[in-house]
N, C-alpha and C. Protein backbone atom coordinates (compact mmCIF):
# COMPACT_ATOMS: atom_id res chain seq x y z
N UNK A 1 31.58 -4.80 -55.14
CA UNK A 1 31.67 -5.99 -55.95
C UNK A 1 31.39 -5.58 -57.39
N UNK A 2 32.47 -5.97 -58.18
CA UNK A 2 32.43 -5.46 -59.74
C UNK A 2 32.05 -7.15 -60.42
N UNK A 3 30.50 -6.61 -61.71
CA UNK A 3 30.24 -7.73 -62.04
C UNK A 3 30.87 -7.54 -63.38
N UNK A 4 32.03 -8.72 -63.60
CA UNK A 4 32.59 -8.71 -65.34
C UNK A 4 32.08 -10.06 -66.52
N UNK A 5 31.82 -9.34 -67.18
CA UNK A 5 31.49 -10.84 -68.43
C UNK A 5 32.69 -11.74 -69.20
N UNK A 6 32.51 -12.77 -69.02
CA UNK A 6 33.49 -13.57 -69.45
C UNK A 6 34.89 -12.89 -70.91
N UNK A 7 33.72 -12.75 -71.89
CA UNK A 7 34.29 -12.11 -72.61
C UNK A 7 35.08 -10.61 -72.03
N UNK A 8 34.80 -10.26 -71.17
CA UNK A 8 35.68 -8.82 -70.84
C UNK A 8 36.71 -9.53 -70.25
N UNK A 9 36.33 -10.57 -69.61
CA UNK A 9 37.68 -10.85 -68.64
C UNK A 9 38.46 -11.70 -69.52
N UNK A 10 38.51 -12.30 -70.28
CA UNK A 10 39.50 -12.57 -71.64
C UNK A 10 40.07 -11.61 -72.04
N UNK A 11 39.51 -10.65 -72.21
CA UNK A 11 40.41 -9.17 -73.18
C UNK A 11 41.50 -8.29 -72.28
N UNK A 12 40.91 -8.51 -70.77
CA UNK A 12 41.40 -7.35 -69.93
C UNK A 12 41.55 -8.26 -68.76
N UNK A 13 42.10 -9.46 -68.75
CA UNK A 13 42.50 -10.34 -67.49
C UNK A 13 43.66 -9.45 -65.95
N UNK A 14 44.72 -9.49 -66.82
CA UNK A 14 45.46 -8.68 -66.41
C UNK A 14 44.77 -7.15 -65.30
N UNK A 15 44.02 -6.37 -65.77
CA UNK A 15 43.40 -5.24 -64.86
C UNK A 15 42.48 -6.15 -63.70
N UNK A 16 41.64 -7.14 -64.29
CA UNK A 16 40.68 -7.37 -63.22
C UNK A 16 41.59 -8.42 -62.22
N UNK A 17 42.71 -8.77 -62.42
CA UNK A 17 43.21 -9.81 -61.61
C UNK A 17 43.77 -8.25 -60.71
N UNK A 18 44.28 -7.26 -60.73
CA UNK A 18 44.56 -5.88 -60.10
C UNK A 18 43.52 -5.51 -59.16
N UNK A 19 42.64 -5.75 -59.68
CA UNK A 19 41.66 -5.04 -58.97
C UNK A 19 41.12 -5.97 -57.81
N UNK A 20 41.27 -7.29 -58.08
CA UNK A 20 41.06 -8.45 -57.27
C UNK A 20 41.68 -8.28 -55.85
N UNK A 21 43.13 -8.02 -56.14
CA UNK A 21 44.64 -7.90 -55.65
C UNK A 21 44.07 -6.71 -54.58
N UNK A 22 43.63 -5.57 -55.17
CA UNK A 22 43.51 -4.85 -54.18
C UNK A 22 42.40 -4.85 -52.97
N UNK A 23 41.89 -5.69 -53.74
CA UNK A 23 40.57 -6.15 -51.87
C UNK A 23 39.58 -6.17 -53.06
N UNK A 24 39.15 -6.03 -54.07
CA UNK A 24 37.74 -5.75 -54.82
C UNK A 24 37.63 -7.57 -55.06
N UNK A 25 36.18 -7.35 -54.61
CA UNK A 25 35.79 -8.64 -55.30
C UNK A 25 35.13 -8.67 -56.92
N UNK A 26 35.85 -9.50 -57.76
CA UNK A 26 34.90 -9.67 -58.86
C UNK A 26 34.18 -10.67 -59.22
N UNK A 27 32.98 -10.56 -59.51
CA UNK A 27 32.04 -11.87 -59.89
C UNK A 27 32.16 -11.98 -61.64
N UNK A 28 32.50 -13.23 -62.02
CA UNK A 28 32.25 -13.29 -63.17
C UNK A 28 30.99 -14.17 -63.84
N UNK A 29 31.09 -13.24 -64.90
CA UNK A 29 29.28 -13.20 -65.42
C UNK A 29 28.96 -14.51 -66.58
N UNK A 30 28.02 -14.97 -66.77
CA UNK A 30 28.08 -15.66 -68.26
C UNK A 30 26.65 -15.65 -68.75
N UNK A 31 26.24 -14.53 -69.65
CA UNK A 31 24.49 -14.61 -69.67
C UNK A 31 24.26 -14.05 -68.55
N UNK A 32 24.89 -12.58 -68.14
CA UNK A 32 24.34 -12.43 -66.81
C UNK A 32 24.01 -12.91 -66.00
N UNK A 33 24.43 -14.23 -65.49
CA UNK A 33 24.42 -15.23 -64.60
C UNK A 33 25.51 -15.31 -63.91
N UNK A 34 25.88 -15.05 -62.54
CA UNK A 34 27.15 -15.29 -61.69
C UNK A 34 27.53 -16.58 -61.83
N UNK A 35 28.76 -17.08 -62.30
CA UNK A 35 29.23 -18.13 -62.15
C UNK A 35 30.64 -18.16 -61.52
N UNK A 36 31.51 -17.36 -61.24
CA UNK A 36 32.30 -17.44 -60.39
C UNK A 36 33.10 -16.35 -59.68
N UNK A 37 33.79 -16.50 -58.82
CA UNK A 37 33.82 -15.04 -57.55
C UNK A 37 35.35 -15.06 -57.76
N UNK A 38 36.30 -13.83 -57.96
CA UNK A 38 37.62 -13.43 -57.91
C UNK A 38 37.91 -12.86 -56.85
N UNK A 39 38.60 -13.37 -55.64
CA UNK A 39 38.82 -12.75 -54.52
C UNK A 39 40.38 -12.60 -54.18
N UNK A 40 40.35 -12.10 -53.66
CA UNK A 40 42.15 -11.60 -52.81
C UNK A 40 42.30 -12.74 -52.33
N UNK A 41 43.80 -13.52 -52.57
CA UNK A 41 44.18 -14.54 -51.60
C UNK A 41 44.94 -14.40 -50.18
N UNK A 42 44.01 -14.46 -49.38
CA UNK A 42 44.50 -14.11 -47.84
C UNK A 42 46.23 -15.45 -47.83
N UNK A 43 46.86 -14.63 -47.04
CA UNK A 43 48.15 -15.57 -47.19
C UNK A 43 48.21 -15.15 -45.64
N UNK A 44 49.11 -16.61 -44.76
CA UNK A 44 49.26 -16.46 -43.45
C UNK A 44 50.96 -15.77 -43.57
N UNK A 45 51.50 -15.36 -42.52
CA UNK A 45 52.57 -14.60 -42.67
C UNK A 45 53.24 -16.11 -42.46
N UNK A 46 54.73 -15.34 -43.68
CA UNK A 46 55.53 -16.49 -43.82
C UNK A 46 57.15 -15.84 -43.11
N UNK A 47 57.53 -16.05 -42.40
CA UNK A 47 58.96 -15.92 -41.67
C UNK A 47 60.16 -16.07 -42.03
N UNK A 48 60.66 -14.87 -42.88
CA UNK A 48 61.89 -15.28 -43.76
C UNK A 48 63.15 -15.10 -43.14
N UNK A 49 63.55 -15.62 -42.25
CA UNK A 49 65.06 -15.13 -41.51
C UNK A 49 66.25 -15.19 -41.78
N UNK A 50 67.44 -15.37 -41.30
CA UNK A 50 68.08 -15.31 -42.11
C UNK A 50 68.53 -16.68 -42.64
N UNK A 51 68.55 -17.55 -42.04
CA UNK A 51 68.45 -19.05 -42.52
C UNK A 51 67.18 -19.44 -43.17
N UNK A 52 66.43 -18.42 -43.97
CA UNK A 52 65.74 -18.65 -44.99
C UNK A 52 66.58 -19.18 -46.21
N UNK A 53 65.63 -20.59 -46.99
CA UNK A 53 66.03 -20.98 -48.46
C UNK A 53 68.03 -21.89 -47.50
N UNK A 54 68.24 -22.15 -46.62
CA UNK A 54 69.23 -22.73 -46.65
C UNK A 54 69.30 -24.06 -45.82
N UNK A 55 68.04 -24.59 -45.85
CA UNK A 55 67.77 -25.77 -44.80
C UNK A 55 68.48 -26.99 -45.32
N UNK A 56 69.01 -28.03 -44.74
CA UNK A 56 69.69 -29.27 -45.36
C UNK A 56 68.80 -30.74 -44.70
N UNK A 57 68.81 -31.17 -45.36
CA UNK A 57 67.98 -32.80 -44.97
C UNK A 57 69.02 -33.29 -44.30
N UNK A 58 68.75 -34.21 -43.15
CA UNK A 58 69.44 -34.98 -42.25
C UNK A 58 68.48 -35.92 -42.08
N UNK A 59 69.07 -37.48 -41.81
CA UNK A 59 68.34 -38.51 -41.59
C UNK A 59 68.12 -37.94 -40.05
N UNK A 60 67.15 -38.66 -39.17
CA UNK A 60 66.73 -38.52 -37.68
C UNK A 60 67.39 -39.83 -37.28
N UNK A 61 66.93 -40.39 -38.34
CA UNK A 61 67.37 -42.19 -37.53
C UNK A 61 68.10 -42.99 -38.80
N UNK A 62 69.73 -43.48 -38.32
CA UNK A 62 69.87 -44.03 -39.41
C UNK A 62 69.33 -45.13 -39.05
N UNK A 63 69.18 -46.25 -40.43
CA UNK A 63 68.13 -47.28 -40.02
C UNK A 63 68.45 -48.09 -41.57
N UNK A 64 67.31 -49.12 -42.12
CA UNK A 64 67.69 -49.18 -43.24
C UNK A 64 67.84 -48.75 -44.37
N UNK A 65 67.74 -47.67 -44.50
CA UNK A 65 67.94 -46.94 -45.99
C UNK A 65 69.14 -46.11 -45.78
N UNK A 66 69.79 -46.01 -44.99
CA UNK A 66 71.39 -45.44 -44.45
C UNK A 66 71.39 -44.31 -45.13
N UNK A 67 70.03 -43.58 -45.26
CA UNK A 67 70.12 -42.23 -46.03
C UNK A 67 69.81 -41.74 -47.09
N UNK A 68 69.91 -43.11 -47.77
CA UNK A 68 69.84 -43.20 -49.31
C UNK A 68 68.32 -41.96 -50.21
N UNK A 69 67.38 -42.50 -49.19
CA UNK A 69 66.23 -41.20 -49.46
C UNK A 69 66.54 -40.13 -49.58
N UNK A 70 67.51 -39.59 -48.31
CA UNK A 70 67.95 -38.33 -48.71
C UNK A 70 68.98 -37.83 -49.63
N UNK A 71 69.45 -38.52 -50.81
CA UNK A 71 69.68 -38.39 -51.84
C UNK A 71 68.66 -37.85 -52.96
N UNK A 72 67.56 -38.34 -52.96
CA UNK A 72 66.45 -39.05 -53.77
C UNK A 72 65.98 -37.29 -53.69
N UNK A 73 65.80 -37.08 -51.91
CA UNK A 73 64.78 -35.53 -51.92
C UNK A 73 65.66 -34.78 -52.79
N UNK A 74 67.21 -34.48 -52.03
CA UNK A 74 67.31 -33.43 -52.47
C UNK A 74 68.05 -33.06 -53.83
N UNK A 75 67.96 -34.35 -54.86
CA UNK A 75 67.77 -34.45 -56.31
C UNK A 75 66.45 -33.82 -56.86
N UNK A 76 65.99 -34.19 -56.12
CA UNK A 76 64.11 -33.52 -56.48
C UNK A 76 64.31 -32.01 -55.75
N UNK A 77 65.05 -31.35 -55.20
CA UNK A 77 64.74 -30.36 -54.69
C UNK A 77 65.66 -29.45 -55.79
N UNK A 78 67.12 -30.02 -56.21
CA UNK A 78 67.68 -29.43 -56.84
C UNK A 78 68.92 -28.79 -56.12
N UNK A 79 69.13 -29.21 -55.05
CA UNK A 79 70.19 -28.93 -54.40
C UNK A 79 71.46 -30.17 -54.23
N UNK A 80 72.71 -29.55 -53.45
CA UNK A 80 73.71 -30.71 -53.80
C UNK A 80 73.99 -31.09 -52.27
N UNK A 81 74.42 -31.99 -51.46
CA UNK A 81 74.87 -32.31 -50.36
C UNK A 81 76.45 -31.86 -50.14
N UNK A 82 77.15 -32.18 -51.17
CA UNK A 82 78.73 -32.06 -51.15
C UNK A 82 78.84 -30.80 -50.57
């Protein structure tokens, strides 16, 4: 565990976010006082196959909105239906 002072980690963010990355924990300091912990972000495995990034919205039930929502998402998503 590497202890850094605020002011270092302003100047040299970039290295200690590296060092984070690689499993090191850093505590950051203020007045030699721990005030907060830089840790590695554990990530669960994500499953990219090949129908990764190509999913399409489909209503389940048409009903009253005859879909119309799914206009709405995938305007917000940035994709086109046509």
């Amino acid at each position: 565990m590497k202890l850094v002072p605020i002011y270092e980690l302003k100047q040299d963010l970039a290295s200690v976010i590296a060092e984070a990355e690689a499993g090191n924990d850093v505590v950051i300091t203020r007045h030699n006082k721990p005030v907060a912990r830089l840790t590695r972000l554990e990530t669960k495995h994500l499953h990219t196959g090949p129908q990764f990034g190509k999913a399409r919205l489909r209503p389940e039930v048409r009903g009253k909105t005859a879909g119309r929502y799914l206009q709405i998402l995938e305007e917000d998503r940035g994709t086109d239906r046509r």
